[in-house]
PDB file of N, CA and C in Angstrom:
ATOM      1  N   UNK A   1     -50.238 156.882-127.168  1.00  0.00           N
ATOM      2  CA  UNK A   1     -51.270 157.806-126.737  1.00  0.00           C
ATOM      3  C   UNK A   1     -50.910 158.303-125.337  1.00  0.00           C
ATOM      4  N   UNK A   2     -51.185 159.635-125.287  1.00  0.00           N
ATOM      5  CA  UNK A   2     -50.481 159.968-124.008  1.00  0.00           C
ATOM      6  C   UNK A   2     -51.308 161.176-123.049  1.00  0.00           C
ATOM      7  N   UNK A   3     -51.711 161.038-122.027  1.00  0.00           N
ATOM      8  CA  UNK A   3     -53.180 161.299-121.211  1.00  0.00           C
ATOM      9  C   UNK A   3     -52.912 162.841-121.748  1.00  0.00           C
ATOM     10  N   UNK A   4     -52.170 163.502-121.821  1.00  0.00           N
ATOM     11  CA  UNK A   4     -52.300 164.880-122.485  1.00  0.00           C
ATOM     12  C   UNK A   4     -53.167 165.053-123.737  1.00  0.00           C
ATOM     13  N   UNK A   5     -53.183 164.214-124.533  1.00  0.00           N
ATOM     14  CA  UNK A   5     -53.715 163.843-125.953  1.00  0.00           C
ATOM     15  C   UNK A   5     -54.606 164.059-125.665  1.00  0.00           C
ATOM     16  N   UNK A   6     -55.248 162.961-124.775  1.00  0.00           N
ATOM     17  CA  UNK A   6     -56.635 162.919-124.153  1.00  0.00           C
ATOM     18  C   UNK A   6     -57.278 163.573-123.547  1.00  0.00           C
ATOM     19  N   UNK A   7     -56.618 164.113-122.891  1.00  0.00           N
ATOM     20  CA  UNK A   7     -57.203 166.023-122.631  1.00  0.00           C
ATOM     21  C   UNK A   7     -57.079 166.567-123.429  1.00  0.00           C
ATOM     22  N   UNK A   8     -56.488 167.130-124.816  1.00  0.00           N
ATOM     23  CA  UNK A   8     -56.436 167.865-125.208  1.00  0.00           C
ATOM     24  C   UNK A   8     -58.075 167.711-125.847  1.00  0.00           C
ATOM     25  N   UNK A   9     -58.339 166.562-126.916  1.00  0.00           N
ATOM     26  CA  UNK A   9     -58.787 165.644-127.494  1.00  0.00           C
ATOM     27  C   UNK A   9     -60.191 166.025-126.487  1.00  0.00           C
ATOM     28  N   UNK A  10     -60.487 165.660-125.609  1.00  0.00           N
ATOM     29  CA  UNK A  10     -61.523 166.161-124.641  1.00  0.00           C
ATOM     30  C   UNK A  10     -61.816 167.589-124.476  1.00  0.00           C
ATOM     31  N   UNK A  11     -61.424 168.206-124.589  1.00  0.00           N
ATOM     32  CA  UNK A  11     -61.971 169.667-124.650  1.00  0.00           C
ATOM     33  C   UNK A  11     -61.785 170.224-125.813  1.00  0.00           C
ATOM     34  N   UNK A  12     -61.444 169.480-127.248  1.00  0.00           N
ATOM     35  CA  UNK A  12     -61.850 169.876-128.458  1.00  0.00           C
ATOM     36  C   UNK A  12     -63.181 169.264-128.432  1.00  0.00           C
ATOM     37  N   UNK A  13     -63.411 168.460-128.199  1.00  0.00           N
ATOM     38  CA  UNK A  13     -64.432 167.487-128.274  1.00  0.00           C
ATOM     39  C   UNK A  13     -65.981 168.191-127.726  1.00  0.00           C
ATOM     40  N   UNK A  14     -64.942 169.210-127.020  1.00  0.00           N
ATOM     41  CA  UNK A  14     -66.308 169.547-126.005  1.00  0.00           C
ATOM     42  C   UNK A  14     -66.543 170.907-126.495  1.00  0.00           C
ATOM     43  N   UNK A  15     -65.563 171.766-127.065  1.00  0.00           N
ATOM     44  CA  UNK A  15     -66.202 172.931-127.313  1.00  0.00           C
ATOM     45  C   UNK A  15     -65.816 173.248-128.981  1.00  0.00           C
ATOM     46  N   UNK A  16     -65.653 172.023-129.880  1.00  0.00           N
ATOM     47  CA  UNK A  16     -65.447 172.093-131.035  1.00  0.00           C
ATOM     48  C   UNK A  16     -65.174 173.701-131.911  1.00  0.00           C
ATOM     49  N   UNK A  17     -64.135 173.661-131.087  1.00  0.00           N
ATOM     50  CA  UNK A  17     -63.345 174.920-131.437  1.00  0.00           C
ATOM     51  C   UNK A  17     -61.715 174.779-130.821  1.00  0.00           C
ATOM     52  N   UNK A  18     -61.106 174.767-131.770  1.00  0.00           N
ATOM     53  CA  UNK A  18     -59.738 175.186-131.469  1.00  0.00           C
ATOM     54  C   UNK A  18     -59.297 176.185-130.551  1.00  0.00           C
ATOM     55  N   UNK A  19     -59.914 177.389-131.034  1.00  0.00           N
ATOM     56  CA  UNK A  19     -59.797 178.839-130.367  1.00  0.00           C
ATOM     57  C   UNK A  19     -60.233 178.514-128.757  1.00  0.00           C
ATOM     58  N   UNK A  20     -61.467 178.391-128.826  1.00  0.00           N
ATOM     59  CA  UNK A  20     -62.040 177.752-127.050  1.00  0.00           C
ATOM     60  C   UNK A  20     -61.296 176.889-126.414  1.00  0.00           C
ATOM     61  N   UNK A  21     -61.252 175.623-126.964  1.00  0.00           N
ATOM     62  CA  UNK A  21     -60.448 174.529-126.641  1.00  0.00           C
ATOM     63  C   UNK A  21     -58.857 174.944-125.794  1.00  0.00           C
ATOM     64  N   UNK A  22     -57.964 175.963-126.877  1.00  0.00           N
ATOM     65  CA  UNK A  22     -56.974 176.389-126.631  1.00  0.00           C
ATOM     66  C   UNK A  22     -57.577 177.530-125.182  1.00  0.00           C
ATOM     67  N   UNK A  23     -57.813 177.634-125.115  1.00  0.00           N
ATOM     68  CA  UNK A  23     -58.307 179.101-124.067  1.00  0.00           C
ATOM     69  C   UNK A  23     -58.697 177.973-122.866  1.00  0.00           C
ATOM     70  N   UNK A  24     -59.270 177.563-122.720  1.00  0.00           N
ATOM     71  CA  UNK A  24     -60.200 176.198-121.440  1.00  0.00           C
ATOM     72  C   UNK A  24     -58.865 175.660-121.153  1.00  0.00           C
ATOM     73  N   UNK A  25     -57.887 175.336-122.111  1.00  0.00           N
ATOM     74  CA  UNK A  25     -56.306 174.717-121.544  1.00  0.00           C
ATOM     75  C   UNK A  25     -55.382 175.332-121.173  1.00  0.00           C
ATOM     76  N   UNK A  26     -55.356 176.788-121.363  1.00  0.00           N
ATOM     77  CA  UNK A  26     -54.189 177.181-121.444  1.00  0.00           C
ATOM     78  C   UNK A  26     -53.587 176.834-122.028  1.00  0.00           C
ATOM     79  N   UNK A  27     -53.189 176.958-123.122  1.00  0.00           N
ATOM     80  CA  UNK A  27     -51.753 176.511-124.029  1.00  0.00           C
ATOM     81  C   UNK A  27     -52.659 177.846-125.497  1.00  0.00           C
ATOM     82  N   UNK A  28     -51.548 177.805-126.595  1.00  0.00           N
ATOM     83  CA  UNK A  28     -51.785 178.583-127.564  1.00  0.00           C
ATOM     84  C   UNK A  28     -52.393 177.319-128.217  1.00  0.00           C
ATOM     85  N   UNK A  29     -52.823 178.045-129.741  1.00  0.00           N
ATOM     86  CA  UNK A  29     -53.371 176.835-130.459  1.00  0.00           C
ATOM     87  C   UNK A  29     -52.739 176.176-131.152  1.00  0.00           C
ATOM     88  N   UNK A  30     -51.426 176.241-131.759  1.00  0.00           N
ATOM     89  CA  UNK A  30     -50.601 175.396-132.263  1.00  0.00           C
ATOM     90  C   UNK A  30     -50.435 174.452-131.417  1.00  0.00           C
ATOM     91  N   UNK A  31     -49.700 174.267-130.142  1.00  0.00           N
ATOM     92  CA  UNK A  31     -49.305 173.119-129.852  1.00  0.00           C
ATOM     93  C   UNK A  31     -50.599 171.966-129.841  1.00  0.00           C
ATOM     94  N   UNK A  32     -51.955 172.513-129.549  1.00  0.00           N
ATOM     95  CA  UNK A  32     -53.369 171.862-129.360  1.00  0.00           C
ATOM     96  C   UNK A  32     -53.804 171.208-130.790  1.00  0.00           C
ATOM     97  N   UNK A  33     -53.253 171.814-131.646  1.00  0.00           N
ATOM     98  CA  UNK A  33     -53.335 171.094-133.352  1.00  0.00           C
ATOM     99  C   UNK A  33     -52.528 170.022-133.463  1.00  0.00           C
ATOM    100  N   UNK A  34     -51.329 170.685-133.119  1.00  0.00           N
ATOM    101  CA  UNK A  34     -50.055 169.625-132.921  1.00  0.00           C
ATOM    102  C   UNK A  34     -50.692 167.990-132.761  1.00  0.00           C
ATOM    103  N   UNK A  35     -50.799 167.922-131.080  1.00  0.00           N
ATOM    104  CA  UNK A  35     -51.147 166.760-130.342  1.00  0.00           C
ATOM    105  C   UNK A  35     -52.208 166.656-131.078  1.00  0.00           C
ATOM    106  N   UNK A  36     -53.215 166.881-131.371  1.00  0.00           N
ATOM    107  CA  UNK A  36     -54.407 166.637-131.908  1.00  0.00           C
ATOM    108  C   UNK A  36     -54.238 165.134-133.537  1.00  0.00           C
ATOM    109  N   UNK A  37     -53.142 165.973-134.279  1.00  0.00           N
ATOM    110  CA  UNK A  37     -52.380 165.102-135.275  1.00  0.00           C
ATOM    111  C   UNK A  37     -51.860 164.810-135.143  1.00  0.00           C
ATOM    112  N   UNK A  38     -51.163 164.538-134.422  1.00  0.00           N
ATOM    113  CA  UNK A  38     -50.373 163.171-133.624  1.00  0.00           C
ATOM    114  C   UNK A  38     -50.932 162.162-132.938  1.00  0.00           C
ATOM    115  N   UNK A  39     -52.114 162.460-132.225  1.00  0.00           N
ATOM    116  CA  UNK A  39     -53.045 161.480-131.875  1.00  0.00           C
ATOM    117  C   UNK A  39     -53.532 160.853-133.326  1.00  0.00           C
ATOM    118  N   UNK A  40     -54.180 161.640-134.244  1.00  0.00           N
ATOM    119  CA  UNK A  40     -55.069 160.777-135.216  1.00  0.00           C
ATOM    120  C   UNK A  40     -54.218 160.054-135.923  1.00  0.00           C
ATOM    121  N   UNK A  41     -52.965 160.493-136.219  1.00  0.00           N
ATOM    122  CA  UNK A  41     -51.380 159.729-137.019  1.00  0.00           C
ATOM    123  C   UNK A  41     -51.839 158.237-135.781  1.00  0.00           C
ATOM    124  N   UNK A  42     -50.932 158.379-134.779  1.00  0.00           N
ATOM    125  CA  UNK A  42     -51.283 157.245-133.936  1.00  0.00           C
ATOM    126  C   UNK A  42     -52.499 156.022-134.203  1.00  0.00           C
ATOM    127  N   UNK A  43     -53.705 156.730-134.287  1.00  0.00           N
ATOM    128  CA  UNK A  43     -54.775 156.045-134.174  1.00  0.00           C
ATOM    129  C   UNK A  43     -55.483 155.540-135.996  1.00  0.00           C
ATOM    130  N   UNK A  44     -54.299 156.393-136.443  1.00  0.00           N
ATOM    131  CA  UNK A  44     -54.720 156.143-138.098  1.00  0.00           C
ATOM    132  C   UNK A  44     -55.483 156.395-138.117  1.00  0.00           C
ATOM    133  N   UNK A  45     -57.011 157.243-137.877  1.00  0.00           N
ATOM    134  CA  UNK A  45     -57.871 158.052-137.939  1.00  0.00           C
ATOM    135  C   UNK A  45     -58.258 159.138-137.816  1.00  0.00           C
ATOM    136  N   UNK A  46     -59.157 159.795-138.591  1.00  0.00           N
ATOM    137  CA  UNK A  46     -59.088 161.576-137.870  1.00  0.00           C
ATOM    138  C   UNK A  46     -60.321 161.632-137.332  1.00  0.00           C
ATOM    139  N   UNK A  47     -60.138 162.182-136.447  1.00  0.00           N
ATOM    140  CA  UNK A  47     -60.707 162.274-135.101  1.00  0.00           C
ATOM    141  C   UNK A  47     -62.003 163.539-135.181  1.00  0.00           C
ATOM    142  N   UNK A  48     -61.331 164.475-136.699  1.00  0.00           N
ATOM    143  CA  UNK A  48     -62.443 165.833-136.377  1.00  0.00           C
ATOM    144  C   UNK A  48     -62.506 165.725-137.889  1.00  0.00           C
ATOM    145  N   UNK A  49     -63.504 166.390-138.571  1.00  0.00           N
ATOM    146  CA  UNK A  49     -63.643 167.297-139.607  1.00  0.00           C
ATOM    147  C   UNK A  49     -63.535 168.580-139.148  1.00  0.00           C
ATOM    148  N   UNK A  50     -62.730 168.810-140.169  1.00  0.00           N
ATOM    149  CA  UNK A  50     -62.163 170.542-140.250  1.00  0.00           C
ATOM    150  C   UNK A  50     -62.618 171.334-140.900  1.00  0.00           C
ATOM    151  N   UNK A  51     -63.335 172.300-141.182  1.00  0.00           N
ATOM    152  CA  UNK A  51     -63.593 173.320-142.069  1.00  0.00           C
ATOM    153  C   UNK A  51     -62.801 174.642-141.656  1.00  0.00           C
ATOM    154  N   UNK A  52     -63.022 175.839-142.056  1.00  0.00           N
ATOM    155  CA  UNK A  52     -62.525 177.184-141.918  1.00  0.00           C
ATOM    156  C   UNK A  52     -63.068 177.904-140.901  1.00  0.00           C
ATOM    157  N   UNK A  53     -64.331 177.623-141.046  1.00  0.00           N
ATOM    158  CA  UNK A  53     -65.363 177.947-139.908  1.00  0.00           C
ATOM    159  C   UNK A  53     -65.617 176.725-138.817  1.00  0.00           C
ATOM    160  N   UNK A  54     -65.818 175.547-138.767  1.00  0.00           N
ATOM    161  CA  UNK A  54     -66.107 174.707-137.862  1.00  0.00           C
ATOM    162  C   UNK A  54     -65.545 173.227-137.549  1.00  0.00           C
ATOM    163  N   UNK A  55     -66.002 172.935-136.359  1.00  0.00           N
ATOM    164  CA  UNK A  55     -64.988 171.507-135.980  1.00  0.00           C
ATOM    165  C   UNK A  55     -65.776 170.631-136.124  1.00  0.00           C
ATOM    166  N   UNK A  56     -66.196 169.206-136.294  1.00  0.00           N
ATOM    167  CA  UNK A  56     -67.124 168.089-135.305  1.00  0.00           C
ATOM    168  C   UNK A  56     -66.280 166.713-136.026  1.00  0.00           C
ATOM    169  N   UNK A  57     -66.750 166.408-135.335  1.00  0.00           N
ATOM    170  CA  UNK A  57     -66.433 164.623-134.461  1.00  0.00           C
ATOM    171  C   UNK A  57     -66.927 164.009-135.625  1.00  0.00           C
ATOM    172  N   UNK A  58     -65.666 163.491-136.384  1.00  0.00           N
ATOM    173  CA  UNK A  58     -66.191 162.149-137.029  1.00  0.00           C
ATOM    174  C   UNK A  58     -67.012 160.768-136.256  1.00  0.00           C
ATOM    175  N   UNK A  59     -67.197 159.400-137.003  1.00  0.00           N
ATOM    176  CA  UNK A  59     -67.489 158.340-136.203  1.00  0.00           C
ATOM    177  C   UNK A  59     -66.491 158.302-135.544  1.00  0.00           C
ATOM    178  N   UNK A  60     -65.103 157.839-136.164  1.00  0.00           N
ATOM    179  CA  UNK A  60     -64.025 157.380-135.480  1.00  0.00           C
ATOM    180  C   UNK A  60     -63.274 158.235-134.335  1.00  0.00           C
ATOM    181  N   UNK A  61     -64.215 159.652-134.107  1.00  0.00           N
ATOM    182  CA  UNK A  61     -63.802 160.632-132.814  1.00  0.00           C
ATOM    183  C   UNK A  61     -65.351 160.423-132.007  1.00  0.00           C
ATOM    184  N   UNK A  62     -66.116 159.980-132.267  1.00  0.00           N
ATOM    185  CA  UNK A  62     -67.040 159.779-131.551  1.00  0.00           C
ATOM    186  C   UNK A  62     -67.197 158.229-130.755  1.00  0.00           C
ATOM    187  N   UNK A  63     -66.503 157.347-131.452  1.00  0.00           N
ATOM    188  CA  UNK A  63     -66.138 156.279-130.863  1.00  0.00           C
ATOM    189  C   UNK A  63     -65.023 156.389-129.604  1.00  0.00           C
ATOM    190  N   UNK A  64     -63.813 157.101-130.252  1.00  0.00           N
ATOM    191  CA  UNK A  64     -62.979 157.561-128.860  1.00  0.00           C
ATOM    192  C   UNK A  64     -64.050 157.897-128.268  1.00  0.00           C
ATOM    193  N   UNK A  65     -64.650 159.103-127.384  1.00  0.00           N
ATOM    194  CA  UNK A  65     -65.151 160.167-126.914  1.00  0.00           C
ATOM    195  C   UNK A  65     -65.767 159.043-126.185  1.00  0.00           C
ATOM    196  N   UNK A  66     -66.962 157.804-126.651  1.00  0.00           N
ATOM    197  CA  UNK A  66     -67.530 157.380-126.198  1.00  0.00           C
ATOM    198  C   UNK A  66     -66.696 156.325-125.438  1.00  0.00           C
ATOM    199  N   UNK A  67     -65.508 156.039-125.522  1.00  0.00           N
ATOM    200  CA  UNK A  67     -64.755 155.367-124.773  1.00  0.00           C
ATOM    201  C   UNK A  67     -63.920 155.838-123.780  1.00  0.00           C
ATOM    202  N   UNK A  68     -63.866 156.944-124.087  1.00  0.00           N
ATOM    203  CA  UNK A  68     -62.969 158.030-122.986  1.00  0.00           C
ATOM    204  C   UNK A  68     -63.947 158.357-122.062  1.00  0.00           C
ATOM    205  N   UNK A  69     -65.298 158.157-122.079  1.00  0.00           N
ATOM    206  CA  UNK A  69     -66.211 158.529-121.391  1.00  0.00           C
ATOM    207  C   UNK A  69     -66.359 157.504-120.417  1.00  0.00           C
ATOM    208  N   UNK A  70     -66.105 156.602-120.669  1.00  0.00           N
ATOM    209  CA  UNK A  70     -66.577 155.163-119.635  1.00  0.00           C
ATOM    210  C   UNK A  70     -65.040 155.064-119.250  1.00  0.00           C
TER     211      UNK A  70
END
């Protein structure tokens, strides 16, 4: 896990949008998907539900979140 992740991971988190997320970081949105699945590979969990239209936080991304928070 690597503190980039965790930023990235943090401002998906926060504006559950890729598109936003990518824009608040600067970077395009591929590489922000990228790290995103590479974190949940890592953590053997996925971190978001995905739809076409929208993002949110599974348990197992709300458990991070709540640990990245403290």
């Amino acid at each position: 896990m690597e503190l980039r992740q965790l930023r990235y991971f943090d401002a998906l988190a926060t504006d559950l949008s890729f598109t936003k997320a990518a824009k608040h970081l600067s970077v395009s949105q591929p590489p922000l998907s990228f790290q995103i699945a590479q974190l949940e590979e890592e953590l053997g969990a996925r971190l978001f539900d995905r739809t076409s239209r929208s993002v949110a936080l599974t348990q197992a991304g709300k458990a991070l979140r709540s640990e990245e928070r403290r």
